[in-house]
C-alpha atoms as a PDB file:
ATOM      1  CA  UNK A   1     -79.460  54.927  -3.092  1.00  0.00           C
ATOM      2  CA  UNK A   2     -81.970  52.934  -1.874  1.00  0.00           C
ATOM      3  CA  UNK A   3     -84.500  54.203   0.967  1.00  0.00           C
ATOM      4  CA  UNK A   4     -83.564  52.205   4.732  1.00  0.00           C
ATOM      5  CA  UNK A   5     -86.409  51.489   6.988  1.00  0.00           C
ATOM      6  CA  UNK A   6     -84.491  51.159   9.581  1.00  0.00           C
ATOM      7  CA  UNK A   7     -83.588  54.357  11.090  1.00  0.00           C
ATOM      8  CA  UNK A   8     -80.334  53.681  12.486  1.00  0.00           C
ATOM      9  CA  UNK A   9     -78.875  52.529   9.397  1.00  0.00           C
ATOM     10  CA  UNK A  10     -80.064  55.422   7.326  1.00  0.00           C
ATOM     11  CA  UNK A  11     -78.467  58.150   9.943  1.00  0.00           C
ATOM     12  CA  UNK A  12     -75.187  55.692   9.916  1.00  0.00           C
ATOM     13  CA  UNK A  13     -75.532  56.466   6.460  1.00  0.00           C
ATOM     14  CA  UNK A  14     -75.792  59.937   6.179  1.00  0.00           C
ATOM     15  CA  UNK A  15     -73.151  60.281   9.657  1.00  0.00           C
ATOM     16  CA  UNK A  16     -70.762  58.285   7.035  1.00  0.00           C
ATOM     17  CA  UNK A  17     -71.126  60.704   4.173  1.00  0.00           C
ATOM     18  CA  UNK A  18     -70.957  63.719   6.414  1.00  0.00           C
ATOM     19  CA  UNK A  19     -67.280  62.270   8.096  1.00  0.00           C
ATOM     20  CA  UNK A  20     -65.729  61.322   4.986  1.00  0.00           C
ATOM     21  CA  UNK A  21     -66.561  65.032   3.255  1.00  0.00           C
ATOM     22  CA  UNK A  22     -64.915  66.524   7.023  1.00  0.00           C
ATOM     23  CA  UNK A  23     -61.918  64.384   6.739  1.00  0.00           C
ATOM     24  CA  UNK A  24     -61.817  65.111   2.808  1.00  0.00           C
ATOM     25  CA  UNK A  25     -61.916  68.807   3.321  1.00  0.00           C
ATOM     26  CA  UNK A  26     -59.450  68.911   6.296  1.00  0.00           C
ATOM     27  CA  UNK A  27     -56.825  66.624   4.844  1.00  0.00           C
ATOM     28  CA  UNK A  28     -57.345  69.260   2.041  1.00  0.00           C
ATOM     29  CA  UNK A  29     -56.811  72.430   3.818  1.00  0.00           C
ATOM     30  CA  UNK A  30     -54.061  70.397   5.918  1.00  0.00           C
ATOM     31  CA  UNK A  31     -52.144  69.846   2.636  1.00  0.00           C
ATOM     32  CA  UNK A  32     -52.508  72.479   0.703  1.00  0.00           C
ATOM     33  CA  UNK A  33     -51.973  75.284   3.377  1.00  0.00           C
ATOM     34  CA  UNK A  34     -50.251  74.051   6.194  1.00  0.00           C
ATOM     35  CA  UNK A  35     -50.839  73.138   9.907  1.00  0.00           C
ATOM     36  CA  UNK A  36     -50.004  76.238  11.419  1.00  0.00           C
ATOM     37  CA  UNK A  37     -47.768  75.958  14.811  1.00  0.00           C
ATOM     38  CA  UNK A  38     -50.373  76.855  17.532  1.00  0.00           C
ATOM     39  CA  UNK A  39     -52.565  74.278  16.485  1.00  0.00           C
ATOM     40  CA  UNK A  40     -51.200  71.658  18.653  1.00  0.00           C
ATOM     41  CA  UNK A  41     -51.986  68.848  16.768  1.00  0.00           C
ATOM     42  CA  UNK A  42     -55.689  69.471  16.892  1.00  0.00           C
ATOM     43  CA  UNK A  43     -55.994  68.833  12.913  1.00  0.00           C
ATOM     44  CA  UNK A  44     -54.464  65.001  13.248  1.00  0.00           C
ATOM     45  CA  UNK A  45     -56.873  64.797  16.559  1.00  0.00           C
ATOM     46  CA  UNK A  46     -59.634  65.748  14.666  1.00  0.00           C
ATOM     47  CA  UNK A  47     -59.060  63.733  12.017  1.00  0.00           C
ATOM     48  CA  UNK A  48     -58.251  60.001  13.761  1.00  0.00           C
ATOM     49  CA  UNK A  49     -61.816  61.217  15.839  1.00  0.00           C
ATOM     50  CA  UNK A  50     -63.601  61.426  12.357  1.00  0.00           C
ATOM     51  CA  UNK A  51     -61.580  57.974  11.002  1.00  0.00           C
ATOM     52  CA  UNK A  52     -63.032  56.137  13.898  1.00  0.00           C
ATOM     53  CA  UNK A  53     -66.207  57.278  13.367  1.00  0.00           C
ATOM     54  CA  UNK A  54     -66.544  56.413   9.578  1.00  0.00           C
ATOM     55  CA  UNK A  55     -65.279  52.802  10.637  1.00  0.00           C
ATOM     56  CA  UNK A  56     -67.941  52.633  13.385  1.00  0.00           C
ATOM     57  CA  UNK A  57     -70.811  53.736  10.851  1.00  0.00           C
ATOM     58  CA  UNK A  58     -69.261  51.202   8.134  1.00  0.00           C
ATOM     59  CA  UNK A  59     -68.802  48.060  10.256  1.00  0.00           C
ATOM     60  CA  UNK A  60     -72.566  48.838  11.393  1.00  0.00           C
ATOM     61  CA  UNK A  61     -74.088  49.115   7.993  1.00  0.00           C
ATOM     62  CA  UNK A  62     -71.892  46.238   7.013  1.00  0.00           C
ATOM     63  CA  UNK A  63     -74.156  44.141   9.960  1.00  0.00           C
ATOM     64  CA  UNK A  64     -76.842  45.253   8.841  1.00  0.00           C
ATOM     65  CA  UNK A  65     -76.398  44.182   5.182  1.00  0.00           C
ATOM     66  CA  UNK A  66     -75.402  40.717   5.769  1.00  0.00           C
ATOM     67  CA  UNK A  67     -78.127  40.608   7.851  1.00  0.00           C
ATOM     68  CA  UNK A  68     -80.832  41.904   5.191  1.00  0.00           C
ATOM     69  CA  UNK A  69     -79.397  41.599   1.435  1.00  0.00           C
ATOM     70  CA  UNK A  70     -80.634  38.388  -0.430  1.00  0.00           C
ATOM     71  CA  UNK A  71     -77.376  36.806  -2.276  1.00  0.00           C
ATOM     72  CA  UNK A  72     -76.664  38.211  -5.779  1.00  0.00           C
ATOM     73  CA  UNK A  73     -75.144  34.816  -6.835  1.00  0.00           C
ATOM     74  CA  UNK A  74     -77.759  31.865  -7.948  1.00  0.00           C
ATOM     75  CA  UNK A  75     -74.692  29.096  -8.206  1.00  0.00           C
ATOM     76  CA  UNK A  76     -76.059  25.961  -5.445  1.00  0.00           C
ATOM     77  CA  UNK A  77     -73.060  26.988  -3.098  1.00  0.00           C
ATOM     78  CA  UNK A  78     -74.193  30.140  -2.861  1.00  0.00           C
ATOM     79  CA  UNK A  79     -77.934  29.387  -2.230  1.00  0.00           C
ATOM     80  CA  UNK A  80     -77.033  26.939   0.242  1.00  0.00           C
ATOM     81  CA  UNK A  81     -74.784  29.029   2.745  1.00  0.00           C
ATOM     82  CA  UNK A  82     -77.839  31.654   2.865  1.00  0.00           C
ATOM     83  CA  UNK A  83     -80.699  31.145   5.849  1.00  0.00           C
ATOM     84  CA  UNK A  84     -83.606  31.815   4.506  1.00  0.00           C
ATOM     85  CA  UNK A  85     -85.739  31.908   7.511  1.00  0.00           C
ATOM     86  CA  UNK A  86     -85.957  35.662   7.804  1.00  0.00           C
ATOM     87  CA  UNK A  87     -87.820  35.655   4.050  1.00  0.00           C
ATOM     88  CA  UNK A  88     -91.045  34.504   3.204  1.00  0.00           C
ATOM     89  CA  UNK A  89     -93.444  35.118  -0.114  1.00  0.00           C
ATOM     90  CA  UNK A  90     -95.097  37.910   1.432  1.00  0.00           C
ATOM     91  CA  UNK A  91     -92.237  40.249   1.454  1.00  0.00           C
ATOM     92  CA  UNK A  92     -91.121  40.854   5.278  1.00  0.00           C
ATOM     93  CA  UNK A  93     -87.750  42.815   5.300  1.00  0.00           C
ATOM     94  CA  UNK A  94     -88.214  44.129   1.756  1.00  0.00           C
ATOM     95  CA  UNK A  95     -86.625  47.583   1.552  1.00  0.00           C
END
């Protein structure tokens, strides 16, 4: 994976990996042993929590990537709906 110099991206990044091995790994245990009775829920409360927070971290790294990525496609169309105005020939916003 490429290095982010922005900070907030790159801890959205590592929050996202972090929530998604938590949900993984609860859904697991959930499944393969059980919510027990006294739990009240807590596991499914737990889990929605963690849900919204991957789809917080994604929507914002999503922002951040239309903001930032040059276009992989070099058809006109393509080139044409893409503002160019944050790039220049010395390289500001290069990763």
């Amino acid at each position: 994976m490429i290095a982010d110099s922005n900070s907030n991206i790159a801890w959205h990044r590592v929050q996202l990996k972090k929530n998604r091995d938590a949900v993984k790994a609860l859904e697991t245990v959930r499944f393969t042993i059980g919510e027990m009775a006294q739990s009240t829920g807590q596991t499914q409360k737990t889990i929605a929590t963690l849900k919204r927070k991957i789809a917080e971290s994604e929507r914002c790294i999503a922002a951040h990537e239309r903001r930032t990525r040059r276009p992989v496609a070099t058809d006109l169309q393509s080139l044409a709906s893409v503002s160019w105005s944050s790039w220049n020939a010395r390289g500001v916003g290069r990763r």
